[in-house]
Protein backbone atom coordinates (compact mmCIF):
# COMPACT_ATOMS: atom_id res chain seq x y z
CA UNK A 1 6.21 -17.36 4.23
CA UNK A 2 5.83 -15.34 7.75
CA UNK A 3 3.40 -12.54 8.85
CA UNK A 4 2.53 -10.49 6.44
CA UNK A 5 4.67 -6.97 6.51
CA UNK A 6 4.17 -3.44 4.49
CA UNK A 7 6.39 -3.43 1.51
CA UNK A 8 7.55 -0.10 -0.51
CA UNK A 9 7.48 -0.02 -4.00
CA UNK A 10 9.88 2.70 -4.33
CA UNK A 11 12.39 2.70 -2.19
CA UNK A 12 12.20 5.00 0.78
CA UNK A 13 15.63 5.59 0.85
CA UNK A 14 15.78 7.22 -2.76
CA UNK A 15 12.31 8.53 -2.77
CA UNK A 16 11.74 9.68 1.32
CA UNK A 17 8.54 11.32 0.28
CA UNK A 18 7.06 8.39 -0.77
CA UNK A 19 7.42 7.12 2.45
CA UNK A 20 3.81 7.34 4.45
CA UNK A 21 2.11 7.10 0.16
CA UNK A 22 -0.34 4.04 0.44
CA UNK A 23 -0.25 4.08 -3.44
CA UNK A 24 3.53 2.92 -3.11
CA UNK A 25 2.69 -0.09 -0.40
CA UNK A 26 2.51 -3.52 -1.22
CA UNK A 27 1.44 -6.28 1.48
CA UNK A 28 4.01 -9.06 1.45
CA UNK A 29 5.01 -12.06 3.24
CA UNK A 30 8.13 -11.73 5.12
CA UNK A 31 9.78 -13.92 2.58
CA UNK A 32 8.97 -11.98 -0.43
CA UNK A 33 9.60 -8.87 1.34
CA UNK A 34 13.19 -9.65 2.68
CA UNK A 35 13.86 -13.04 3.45
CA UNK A 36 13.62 -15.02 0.41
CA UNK A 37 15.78 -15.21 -2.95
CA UNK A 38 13.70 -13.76 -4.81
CA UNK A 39 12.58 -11.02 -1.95
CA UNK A 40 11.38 -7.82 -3.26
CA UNK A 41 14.78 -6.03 -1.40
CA UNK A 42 16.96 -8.58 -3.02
CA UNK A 43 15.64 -8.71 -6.97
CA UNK A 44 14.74 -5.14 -7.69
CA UNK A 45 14.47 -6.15 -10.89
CA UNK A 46 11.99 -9.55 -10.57
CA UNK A 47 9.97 -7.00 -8.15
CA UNK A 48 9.69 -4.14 -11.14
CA UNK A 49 8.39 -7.28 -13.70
CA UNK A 50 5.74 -8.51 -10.58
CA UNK A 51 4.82 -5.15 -10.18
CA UNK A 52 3.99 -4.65 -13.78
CA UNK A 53 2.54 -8.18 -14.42
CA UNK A 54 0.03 -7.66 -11.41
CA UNK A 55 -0.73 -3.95 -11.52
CA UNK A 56 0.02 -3.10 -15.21
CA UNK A 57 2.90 -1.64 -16.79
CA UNK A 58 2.26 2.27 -16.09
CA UNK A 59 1.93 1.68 -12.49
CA UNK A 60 5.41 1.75 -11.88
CA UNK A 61 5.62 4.65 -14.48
CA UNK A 62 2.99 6.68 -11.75
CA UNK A 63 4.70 6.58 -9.27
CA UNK A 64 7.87 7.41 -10.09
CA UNK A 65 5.93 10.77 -11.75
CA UNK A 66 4.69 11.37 -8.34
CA UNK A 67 8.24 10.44 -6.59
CA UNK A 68 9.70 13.12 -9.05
CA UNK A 69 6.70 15.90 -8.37
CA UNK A 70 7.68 15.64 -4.25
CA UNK A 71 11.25 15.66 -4.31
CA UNK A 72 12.77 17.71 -2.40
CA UNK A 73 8.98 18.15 -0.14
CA UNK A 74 9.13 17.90 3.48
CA UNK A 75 6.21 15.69 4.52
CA UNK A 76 3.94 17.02 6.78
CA UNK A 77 3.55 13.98 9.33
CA UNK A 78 0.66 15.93 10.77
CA UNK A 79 -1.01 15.74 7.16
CA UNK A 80 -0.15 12.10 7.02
CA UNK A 81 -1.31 10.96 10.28
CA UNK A 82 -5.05 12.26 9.63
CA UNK A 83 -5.12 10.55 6.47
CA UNK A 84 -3.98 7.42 7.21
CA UNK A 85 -6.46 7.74 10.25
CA UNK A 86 -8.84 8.42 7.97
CA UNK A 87 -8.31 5.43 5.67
CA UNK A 88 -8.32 3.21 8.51
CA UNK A 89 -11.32 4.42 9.10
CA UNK A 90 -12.89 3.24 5.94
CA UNK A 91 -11.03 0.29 5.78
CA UNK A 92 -12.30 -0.97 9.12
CA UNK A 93 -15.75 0.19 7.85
CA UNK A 94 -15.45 -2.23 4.87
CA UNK A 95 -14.31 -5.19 6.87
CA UNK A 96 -16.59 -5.11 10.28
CA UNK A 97 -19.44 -3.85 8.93
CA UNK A 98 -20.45 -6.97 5.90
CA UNK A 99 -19.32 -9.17 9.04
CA UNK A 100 -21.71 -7.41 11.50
CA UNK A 101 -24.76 -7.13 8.71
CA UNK A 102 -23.85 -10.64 7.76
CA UNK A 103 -25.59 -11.70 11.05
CA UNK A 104 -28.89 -9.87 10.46
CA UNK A 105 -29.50 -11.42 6.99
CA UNK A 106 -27.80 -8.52 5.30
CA UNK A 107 -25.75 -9.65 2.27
CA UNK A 108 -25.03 -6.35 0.03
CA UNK A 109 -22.34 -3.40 0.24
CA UNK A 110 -22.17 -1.50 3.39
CA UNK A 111 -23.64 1.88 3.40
CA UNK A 112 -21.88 4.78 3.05
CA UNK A 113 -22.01 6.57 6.90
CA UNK A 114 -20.13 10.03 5.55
């Protein structure tokens, strides 16, 4: 269903500081993030049971703890930025580097460079 689009778990309308979390992201198709009838925006409640069939029960539980702990926080986009750059960073290390090893004959788990 479509490209494939970020999708909050918690809503960043009721819970802004969750916002820039990756812990409360979700990678959907556009259908099951918006479009669909059974889109995570339009069934809250099919999304909650999805949620806890796929990541476990307490999941949900989490992050609404953590929701609860920052509200009222400002978030400090400069904090946010270097993380996320910094999990890009080892994201992209996971996915180019098997690909580039791949070539020489190298089959196991990238190396940790840090």
């Amino acid at each position: 269903g479509g490209p494939l689009q970020a999708a909050h778990i918690l809503s960043t309308q009721a819970h802004p500081a969750m916002r820039f979390d990756l812990q409360n992201v979700i990678c959907l198709c556009w259908r099951h993030h918006i479009a669909g009838p059974d889109a995570w925006h339009k069934s809250p409640q099919i999304a909650v049971a999805w949620l806890a069939k796929h990541c476990g029960a307490a999941y949900y539980d989490y992050l609404q703890t953590i929701a609860l702990q920052r509200k009222g926080q400002r978030t400090d986009l400069g904090c946010v930025k270097l993380h996320l750059e910094a999990e890009r960073k080892k994201l992209m290390a996971r996915v180019s580097v098997p690909l580039a090893t791949s070539v020489l004959g190298h089959h196991g788990p990238p190396e940790d460079s840090e």
